[in-house]
C-alpha atoms as a PDB file:
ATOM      1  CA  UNK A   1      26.789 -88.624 -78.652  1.00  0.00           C
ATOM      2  CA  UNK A   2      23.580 -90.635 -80.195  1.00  0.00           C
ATOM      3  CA  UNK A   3      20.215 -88.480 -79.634  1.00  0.00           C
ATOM      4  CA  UNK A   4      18.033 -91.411 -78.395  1.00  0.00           C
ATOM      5  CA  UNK A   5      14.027 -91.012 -79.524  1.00  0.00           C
ATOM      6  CA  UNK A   6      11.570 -89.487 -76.937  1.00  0.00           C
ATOM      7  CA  UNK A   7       9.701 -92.489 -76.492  1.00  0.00           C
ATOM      8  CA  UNK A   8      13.300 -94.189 -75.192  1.00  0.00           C
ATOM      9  CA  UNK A   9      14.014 -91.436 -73.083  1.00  0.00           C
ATOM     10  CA  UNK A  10      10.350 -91.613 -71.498  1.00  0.00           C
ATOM     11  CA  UNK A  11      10.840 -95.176 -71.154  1.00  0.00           C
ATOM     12  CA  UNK A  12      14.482 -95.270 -69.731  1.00  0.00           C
ATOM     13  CA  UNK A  13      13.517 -92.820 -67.347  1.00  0.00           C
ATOM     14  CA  UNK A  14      10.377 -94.360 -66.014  1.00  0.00           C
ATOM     15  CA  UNK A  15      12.473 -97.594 -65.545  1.00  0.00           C
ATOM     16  CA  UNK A  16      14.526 -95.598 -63.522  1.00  0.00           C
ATOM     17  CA  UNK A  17      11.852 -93.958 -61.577  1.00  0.00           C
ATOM     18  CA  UNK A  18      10.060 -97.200 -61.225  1.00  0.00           C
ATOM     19  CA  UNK A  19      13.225 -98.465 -58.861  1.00  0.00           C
ATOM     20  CA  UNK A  20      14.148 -95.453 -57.119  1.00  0.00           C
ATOM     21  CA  UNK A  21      14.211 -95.526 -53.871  1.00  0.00           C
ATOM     22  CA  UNK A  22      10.359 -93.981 -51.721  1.00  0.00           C
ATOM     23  CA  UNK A  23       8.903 -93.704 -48.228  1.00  0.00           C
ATOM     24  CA  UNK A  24       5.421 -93.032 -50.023  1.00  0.00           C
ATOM     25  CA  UNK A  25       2.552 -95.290 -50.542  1.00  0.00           C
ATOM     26  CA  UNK A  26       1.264 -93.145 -52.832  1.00  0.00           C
ATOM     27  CA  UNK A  27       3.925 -93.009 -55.416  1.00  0.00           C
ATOM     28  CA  UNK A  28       4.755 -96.344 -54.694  1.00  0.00           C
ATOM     29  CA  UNK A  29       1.263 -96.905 -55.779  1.00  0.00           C
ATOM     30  CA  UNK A  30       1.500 -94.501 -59.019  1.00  0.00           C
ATOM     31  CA  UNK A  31       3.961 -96.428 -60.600  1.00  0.00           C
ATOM     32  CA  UNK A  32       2.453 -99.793 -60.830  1.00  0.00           C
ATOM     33  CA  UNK A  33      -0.385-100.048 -64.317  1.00  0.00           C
ATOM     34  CA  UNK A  34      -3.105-100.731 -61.088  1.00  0.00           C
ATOM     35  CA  UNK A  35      -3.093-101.756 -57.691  1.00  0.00           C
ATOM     36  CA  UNK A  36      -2.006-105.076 -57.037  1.00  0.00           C
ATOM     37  CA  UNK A  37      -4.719-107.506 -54.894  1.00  0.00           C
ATOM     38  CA  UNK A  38      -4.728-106.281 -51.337  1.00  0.00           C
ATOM     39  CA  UNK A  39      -4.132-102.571 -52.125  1.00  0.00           C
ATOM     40  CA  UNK A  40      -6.789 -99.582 -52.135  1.00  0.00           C
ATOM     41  CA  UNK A  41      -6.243 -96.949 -53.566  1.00  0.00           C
ATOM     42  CA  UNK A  42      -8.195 -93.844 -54.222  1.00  0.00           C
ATOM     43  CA  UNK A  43      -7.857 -90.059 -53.945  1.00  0.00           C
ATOM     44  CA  UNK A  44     -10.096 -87.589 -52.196  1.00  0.00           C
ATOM     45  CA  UNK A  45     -10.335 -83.603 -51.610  1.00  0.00           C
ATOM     46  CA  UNK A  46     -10.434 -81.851 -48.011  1.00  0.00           C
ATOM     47  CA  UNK A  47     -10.570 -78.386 -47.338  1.00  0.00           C
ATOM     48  CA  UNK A  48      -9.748 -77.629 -51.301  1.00  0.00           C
ATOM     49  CA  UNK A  49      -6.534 -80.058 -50.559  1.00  0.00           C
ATOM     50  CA  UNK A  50      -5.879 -83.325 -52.845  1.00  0.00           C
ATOM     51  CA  UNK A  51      -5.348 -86.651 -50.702  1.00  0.00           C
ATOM     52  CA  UNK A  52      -4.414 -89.853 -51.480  1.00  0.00           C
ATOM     53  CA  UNK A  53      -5.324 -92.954 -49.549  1.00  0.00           C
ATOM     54  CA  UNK A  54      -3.414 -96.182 -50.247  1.00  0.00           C
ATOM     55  CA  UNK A  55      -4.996 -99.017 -47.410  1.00  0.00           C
ATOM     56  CA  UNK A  56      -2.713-102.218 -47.627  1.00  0.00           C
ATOM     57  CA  UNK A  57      -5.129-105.044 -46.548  1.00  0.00           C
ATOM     58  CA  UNK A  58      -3.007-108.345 -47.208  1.00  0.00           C
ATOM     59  CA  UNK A  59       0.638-109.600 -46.909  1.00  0.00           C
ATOM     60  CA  UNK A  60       0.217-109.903 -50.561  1.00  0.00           C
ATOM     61  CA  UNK A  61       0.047-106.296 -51.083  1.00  0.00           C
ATOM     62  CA  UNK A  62       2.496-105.129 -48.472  1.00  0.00           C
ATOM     63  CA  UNK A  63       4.755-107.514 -50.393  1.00  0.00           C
ATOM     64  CA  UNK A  64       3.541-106.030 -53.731  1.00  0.00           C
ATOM     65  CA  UNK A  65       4.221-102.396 -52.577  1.00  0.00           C
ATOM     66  CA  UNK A  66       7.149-102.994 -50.394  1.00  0.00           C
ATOM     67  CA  UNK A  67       4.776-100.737 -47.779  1.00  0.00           C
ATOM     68  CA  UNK A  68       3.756-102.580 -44.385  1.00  0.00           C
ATOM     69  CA  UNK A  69       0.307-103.400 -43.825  1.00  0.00           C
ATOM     70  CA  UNK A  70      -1.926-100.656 -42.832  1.00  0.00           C
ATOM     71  CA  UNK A  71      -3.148 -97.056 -43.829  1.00  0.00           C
ATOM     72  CA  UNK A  72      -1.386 -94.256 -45.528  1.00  0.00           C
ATOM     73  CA  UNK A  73      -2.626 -91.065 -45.840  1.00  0.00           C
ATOM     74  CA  UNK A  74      -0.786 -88.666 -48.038  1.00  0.00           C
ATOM     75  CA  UNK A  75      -1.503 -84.430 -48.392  1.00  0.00           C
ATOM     76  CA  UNK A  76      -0.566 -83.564 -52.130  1.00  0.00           C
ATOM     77  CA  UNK A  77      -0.106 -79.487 -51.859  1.00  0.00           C
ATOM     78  CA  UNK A  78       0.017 -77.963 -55.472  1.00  0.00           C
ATOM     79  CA  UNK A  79       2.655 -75.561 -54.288  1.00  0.00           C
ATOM     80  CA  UNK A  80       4.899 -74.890 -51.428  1.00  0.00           C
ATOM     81  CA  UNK A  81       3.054 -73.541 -48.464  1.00  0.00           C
ATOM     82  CA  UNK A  82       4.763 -70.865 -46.399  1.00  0.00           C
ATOM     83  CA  UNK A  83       2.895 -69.592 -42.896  1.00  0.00           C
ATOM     84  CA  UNK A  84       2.317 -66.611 -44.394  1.00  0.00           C
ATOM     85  CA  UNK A  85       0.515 -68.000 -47.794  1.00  0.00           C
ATOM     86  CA  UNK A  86      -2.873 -67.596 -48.259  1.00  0.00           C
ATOM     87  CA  UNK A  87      -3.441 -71.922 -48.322  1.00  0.00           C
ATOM     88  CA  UNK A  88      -1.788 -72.061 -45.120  1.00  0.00           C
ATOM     89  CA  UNK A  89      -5.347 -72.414 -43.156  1.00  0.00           C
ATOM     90  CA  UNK A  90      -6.536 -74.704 -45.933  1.00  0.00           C
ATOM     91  CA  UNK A  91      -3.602 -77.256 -45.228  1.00  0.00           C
ATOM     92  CA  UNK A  92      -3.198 -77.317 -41.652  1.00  0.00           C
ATOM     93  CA  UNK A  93      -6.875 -77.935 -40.781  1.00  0.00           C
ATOM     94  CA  UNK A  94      -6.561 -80.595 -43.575  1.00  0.00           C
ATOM     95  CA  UNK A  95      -3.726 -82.194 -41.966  1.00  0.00           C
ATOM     96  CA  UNK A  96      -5.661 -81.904 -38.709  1.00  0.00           C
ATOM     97  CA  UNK A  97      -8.285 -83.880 -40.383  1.00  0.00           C
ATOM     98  CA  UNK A  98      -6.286 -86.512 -41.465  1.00  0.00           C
ATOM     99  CA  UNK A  99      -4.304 -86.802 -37.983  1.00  0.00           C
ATOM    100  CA  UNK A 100      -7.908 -87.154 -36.564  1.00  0.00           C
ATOM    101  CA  UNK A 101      -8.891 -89.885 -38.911  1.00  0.00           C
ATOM    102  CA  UNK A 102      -6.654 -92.549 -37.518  1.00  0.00           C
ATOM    103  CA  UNK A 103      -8.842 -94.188 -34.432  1.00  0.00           C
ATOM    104  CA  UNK A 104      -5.560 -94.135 -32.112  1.00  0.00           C
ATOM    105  CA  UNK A 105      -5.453 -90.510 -32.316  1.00  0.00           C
ATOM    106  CA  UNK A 106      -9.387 -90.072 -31.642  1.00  0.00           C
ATOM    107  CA  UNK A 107      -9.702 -92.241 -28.751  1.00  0.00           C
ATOM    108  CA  UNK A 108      -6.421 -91.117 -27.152  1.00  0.00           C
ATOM    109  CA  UNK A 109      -6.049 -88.378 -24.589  1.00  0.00           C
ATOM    110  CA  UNK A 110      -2.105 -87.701 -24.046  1.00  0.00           C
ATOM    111  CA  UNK A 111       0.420 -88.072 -26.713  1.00  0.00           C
ATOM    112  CA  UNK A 112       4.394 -87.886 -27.276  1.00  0.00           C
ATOM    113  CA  UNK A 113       5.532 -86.614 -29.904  1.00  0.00           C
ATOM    114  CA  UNK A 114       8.593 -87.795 -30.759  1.00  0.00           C
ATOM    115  CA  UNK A 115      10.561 -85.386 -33.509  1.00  0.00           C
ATOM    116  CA  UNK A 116      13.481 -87.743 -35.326  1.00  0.00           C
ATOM    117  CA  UNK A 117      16.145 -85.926 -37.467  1.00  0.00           C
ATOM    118  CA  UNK A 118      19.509 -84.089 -37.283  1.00  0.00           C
ATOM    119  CA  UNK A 119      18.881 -80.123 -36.823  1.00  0.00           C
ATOM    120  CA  UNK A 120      22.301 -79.445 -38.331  1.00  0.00           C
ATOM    121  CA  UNK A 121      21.539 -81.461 -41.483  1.00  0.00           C
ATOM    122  CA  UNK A 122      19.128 -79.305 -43.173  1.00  0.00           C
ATOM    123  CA  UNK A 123      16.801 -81.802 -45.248  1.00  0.00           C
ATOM    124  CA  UNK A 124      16.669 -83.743 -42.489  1.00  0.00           C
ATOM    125  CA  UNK A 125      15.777 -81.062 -39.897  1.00  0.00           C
ATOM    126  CA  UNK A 126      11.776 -81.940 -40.292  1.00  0.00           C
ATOM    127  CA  UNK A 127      11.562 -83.768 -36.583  1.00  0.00           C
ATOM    128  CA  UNK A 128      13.583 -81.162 -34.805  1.00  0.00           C
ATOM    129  CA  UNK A 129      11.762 -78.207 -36.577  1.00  0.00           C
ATOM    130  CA  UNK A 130       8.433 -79.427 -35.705  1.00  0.00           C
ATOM    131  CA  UNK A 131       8.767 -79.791 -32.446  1.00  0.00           C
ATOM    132  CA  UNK A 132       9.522 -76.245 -32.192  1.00  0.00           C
ATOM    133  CA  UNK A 133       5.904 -75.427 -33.366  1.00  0.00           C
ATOM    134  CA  UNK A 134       4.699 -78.139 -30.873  1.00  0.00           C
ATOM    135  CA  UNK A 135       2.365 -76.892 -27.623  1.00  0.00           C
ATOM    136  CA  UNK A 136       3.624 -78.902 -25.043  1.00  0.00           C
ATOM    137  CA  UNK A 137       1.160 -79.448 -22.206  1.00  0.00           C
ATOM    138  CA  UNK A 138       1.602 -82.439 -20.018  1.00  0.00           C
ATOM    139  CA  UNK A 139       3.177 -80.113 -16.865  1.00  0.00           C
ATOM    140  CA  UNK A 140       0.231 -78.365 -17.014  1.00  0.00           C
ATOM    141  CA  UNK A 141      -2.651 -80.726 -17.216  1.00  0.00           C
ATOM    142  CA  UNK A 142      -1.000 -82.148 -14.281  1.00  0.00           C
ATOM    143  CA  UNK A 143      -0.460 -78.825 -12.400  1.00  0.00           C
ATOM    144  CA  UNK A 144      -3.638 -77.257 -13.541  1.00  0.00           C
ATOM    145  CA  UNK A 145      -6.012 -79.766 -15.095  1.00  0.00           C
ATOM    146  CA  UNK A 146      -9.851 -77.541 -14.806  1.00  0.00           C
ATOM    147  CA  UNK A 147      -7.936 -74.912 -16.912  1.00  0.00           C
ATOM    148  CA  UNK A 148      -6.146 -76.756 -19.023  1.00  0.00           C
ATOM    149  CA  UNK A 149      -9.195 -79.594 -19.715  1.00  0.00           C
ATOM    150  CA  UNK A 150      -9.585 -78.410 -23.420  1.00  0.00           C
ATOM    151  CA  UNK A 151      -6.160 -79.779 -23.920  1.00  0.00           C
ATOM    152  CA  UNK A 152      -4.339 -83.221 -24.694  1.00  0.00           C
ATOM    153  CA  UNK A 153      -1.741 -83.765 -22.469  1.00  0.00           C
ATOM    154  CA  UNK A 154       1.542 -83.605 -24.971  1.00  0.00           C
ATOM    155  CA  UNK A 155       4.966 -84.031 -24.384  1.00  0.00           C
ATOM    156  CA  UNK A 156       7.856 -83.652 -26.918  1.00  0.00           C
ATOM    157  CA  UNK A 157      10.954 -85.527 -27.285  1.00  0.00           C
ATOM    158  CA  UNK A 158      14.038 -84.408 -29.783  1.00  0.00           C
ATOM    159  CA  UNK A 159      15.687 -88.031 -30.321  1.00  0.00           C
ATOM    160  CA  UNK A 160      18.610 -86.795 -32.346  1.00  0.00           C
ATOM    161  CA  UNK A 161      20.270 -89.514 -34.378  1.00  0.00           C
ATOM    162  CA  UNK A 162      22.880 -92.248 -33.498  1.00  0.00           C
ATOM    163  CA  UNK A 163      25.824 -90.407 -34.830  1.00  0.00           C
ATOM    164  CA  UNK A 164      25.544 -87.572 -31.811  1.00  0.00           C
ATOM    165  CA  UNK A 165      23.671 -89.746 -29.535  1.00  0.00           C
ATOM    166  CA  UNK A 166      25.187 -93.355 -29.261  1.00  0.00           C
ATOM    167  CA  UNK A 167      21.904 -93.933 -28.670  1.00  0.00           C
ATOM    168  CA  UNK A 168      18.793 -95.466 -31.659  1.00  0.00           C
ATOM    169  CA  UNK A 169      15.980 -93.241 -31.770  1.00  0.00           C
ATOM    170  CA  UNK A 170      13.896 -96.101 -31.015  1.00  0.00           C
ATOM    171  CA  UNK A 171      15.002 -97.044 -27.444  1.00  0.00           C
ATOM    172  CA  UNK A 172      15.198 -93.414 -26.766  1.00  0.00           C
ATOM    173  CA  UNK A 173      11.134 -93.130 -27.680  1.00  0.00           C
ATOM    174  CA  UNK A 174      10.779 -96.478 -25.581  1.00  0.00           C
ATOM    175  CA  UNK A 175      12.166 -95.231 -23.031  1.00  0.00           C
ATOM    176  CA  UNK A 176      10.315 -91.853 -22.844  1.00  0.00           C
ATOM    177  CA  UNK A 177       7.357 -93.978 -23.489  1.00  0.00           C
ATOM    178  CA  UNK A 178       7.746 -95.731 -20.418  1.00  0.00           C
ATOM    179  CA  UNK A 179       8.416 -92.602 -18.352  1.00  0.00           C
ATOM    180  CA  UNK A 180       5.601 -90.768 -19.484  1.00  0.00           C
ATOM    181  CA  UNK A 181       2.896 -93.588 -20.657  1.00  0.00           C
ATOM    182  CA  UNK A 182       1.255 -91.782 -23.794  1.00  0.00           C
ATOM    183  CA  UNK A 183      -2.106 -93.437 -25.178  1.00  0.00           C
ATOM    184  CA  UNK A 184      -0.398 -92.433 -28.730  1.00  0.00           C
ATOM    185  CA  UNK A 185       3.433 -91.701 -30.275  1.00  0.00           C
ATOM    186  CA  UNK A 186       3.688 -89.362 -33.257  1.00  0.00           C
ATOM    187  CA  UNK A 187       6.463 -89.886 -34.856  1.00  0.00           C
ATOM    188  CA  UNK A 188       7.558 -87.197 -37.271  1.00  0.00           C
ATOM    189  CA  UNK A 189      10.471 -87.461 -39.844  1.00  0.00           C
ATOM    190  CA  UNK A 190      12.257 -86.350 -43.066  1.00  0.00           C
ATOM    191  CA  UNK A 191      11.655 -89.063 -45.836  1.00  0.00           C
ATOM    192  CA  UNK A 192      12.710 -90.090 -48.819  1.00  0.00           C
ATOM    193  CA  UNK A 193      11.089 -89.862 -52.698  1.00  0.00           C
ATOM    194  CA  UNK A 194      11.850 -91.138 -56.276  1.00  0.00           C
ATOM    195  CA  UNK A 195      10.020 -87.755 -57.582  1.00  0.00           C
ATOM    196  CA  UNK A 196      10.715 -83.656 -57.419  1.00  0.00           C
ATOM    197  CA  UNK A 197       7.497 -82.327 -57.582  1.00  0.00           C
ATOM    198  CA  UNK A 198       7.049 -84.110 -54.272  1.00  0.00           C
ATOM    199  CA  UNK A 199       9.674 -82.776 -52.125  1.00  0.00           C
ATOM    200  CA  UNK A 200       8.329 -80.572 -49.520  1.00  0.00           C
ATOM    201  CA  UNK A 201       4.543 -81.048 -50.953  1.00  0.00           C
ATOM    202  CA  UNK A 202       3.438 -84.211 -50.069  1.00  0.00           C
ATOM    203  CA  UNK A 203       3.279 -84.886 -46.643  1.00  0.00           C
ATOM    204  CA  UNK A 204       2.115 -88.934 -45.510  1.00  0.00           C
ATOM    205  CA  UNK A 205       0.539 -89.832 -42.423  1.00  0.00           C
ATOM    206  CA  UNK A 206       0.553 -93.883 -41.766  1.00  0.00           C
ATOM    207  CA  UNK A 207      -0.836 -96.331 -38.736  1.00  0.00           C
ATOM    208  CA  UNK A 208       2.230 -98.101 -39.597  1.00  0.00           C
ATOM    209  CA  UNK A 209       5.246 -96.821 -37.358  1.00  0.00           C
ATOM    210  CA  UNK A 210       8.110 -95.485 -39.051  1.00  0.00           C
ATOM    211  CA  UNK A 211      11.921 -97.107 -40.056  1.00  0.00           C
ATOM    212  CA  UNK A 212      14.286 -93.550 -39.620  1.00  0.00           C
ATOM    213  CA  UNK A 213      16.936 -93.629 -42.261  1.00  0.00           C
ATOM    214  CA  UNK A 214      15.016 -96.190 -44.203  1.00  0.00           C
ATOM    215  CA  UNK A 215      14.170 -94.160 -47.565  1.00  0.00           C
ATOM    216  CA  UNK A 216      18.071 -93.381 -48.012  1.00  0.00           C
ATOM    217  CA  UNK A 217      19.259 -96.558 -47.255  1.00  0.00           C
ATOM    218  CA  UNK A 218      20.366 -96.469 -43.638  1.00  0.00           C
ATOM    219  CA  UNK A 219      17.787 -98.478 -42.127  1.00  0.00           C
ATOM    220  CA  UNK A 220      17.782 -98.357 -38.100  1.00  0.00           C
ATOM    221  CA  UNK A 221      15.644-100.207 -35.862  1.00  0.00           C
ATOM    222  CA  UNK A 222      11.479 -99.455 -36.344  1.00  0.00           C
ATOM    223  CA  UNK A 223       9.616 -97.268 -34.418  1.00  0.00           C
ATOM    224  CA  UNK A 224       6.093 -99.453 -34.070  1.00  0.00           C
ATOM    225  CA  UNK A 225       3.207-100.705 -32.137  1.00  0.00           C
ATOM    226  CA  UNK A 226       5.111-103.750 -31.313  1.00  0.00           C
ATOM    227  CA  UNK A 227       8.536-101.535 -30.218  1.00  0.00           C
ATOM    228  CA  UNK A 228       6.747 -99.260 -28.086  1.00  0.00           C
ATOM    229  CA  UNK A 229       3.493-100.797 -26.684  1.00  0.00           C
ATOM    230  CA  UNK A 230       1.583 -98.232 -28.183  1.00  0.00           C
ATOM    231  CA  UNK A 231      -0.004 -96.896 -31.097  1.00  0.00           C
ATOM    232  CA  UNK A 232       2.387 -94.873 -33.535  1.00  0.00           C
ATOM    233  CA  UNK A 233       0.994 -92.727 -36.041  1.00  0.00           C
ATOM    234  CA  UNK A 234       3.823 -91.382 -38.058  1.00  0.00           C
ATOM    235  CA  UNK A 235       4.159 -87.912 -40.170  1.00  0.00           C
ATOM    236  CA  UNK A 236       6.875 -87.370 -42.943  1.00  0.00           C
ATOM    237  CA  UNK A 237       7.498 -84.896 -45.396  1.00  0.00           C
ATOM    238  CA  UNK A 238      10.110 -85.906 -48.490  1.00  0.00           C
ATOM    239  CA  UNK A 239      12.795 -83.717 -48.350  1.00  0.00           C
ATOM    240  CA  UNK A 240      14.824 -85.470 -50.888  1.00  0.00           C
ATOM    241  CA  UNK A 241      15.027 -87.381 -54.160  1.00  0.00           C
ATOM    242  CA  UNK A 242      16.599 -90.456 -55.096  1.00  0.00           C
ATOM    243  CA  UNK A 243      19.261 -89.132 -57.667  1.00  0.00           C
ATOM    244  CA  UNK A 244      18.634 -92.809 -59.236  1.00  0.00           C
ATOM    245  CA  UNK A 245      15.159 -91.135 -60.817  1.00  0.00           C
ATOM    246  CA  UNK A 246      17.134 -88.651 -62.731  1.00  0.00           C
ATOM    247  CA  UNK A 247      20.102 -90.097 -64.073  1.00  0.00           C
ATOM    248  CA  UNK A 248      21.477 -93.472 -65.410  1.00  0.00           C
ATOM    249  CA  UNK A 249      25.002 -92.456 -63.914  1.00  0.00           C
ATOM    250  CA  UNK A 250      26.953 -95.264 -62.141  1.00  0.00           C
ATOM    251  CA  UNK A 251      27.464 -92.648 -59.309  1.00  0.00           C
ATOM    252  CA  UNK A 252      23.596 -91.330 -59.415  1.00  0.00           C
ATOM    253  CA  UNK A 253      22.827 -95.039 -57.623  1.00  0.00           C
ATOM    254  CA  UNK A 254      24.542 -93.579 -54.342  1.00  0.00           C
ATOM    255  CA  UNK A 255      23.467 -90.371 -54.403  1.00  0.00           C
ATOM    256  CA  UNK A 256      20.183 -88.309 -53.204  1.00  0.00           C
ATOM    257  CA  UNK A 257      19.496 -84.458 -54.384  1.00  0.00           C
ATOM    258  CA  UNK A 258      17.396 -81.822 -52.828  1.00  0.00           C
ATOM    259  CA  UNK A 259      16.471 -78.204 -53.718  1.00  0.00           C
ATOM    260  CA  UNK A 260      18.690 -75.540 -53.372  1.00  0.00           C
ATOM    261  CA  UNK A 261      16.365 -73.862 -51.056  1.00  0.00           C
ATOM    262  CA  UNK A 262      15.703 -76.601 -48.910  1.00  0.00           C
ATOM    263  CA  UNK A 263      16.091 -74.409 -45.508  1.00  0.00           C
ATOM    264  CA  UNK A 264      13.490 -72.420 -46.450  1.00  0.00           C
ATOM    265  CA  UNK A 265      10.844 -75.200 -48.163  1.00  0.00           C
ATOM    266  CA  UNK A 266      12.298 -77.029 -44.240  1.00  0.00           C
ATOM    267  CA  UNK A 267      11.079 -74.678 -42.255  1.00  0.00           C
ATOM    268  CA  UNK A 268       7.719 -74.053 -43.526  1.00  0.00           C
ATOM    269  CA  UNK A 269       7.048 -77.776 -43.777  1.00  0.00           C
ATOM    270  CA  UNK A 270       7.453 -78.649 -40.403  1.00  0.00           C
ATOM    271  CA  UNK A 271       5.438 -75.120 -39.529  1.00  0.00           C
ATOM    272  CA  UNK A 272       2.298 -76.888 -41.363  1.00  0.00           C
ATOM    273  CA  UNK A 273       3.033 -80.551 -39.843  1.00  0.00           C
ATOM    274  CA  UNK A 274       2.934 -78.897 -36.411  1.00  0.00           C
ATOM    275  CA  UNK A 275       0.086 -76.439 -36.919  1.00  0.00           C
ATOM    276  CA  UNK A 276      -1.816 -79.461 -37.530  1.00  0.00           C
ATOM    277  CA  UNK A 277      -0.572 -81.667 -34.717  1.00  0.00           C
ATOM    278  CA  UNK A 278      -1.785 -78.614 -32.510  1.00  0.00           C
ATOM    279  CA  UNK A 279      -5.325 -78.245 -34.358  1.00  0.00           C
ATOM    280  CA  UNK A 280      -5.136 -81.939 -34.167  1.00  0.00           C
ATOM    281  CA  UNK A 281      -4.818 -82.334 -30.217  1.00  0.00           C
ATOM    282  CA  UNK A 282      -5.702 -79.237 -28.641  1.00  0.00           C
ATOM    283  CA  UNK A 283      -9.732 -78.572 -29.028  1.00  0.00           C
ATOM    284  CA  UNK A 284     -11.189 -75.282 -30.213  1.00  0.00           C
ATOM    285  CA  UNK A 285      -7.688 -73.736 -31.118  1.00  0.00           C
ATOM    286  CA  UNK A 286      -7.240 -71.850 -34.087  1.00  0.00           C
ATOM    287  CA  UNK A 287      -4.431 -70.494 -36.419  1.00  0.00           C
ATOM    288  CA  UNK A 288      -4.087 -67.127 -34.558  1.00  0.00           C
ATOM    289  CA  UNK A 289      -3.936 -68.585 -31.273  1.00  0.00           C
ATOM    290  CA  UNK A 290      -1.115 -70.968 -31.891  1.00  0.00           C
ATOM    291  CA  UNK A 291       0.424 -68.211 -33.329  1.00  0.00           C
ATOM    292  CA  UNK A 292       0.175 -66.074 -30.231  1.00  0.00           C
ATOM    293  CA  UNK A 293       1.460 -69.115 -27.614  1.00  0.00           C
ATOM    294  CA  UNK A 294       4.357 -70.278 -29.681  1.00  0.00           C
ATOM    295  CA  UNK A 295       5.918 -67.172 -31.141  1.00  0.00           C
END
C-alpha cells in the first residue's frame, strides 16, 4: 500500500467532504473559500450558545448553495446536551430565541406541529420523539380559553412516512392544515450532514419549508408555504453522515453512518427541540414546569 503525504490526504478528503451530501446552510456555507453573491453569512452567540446565520437573498445564491431562498438559523452545541446537563437551560431558551426570531412565529397565535420521521428507525426518530415533549393545547383554548389565554393554541400531528402510511407526509400536513387552520406549521425532522462533529449538535431552523428524505437521497414532495397555505418554519437535527465524507470507497457513495449511540444522542435531541418549541409558544413557562405537565 503507498502512504500518500498529509497534505494529499487533507486534500482528498476535503474534496470528498466538499460533495457529500447536507441539509445545512451552514456547512454548506463552510466549505466554499467565501460566500458566493447573494449569501450572508455570519455567526453570533445567545445565551453562551454559538449560532450561525446563513440569509440566501438571490436565486444566484440559492443556486450557489444548493439551499432555497430564505433564512437559516443553525444552534452549534459544543457537546451533546442531555436534559439532565447543566447547558440544558442555556440551549433550550436559545432555541426558543431563535424559533421566536422568524416573524411567522411572532405574529402567529395557533400552530401545528407536524413531527416527520419513522419511530422504529432510530436516527430518524427526531419528528416522532419531539412530539412527545410537545404541550398540546388547542382542546383547551377552545374548551377553556380565560385559563388557558397564556397559551398558543398547538396541535400535533405524527405523519409517519410513506412506507407504513401509503400516504406523503405532505398531503397528510395539508390536510390537517385544512382541518385545523394553524397561522404557522413547524415542521420537525431528522436531516442529513457531510460532517461528525455535527450529528446531534447542530440543530437548523429555516423559513424555508422542508423536503423529508431529501439529505439521504429520497426526496418526497416539499413541505412549504406554497404546499400548505401557510407559513412553515422547519427544525432538524443531523442524525447522520454522508459515508461519502469519510471514505473514497465505491460502496461509501451509497452509504450513510451514524453513532453507535444514536438512541441515546435521539432522545435528548428531540427533548431540547421540544423544550424550546414549548418556551417558544407557551408564555411565561419555564424548564420545571414543562417538566411537571409532560412527565
Amino acid at each position: 500500500m503507498v502512504k500518500l503525504p498529509l497534505y494529499l490526504v487533507m486534500l482528498r478528503w476535503s474534496m470528498q467532504n466538499k460533495f457529500a451530501r447536507t441539509d445545512l446552510a451552514a456547512e454548506a456555507v463552510g466549505r466554499l473559500d467565501k460566500a458566493p453573491e447573494g449569501v450572508c453569512a455570519d455567526t453570533l452567540s445567545l445565551h453562551g450558545c454559538e449560532v450561525s446565520r446563513v440569509v440566501v437573498t438571490s436565486e444566484a445564491g440559492a443556486a450557489a448553495l444548493g439551499k432555497p431562498m430564505g433564512k437559516y438559523l443553525t444552534l452549534e452545541m459544543a457537546d451533546y446536551v442531555t436534559r439532565r446537563g447543566q447547558s440544558f437551560p442555556d440551549c433550550a431558551a436559545a432555541l426558543r430565541d431563535l424559533l421566536k426570531s422568524f416573524e411567522a412565529v411572532e405574529r402567529a397565535q395557533s400552530f401545528l406541529i407536524a413531527c416527520l420521521g419513522n419511530r422504529a428507525v432510530t436516527p430518524d426518530a427526531v419528528g416522532p420523539l419531539t412530539a412527545d415533549g410537545i404541550i398540546v393545547t388547542r382542546h383547551l383554548k377552545s374548551s377553556l380559553p380565560q385559563d388557558f389565554a397564556a397559551f398558543s393554541s398547538v396541535s400535533v400531528v405524527r405523519t409517519g412516512v410513506l412506507g407504513t402510511t401509503g400516504i406523503e407526509s405532505a398531503q397528510t400536513i395539508r390536510s390537517m392544515c385544512e382541518l385545523v387552520r394553524p397561522d404557522c406549521v413547524i415542521a420537525v425532522d431528522a436531516l442529513a450532514s457531510g460532517e461528525m462533529h455535527r450529528l446531534c449538535r447542530n440543530i437548523q431552523l429555516c423559513d424555508t419549508g422542508i423536503s423529508p428524505g431529501s439529505g439521504v437521497g429520497n426526496d418526497r414532495a416539499e413541505i412549504s408555504e406554497a404546499y400548505l397555505g401557510c407559513p412553515v418554519i422547519a427544525i432538524g437535527v443531523p442524525t447522520v453522515a454522508d459515508a461519502a465524507a469519510l471514505s473514497d470507497s465505491a460502496d461509501a457513495q451509497s452509504l450513510f453512518v451514524t453513532p453507535r449511540n444514536i438512541d441515546e444522542l435521539v432522545r435528548s435531541a428531540s427533548k431540547l427541540i421540544a423544550y424550546g418549541i414549548d418556551l417558544a409558544l407557551h408564555r411565561g413557562l419555564g424548564i420545571e414546569d414543562i417538566d411537571a405537565l409532560i412527565e
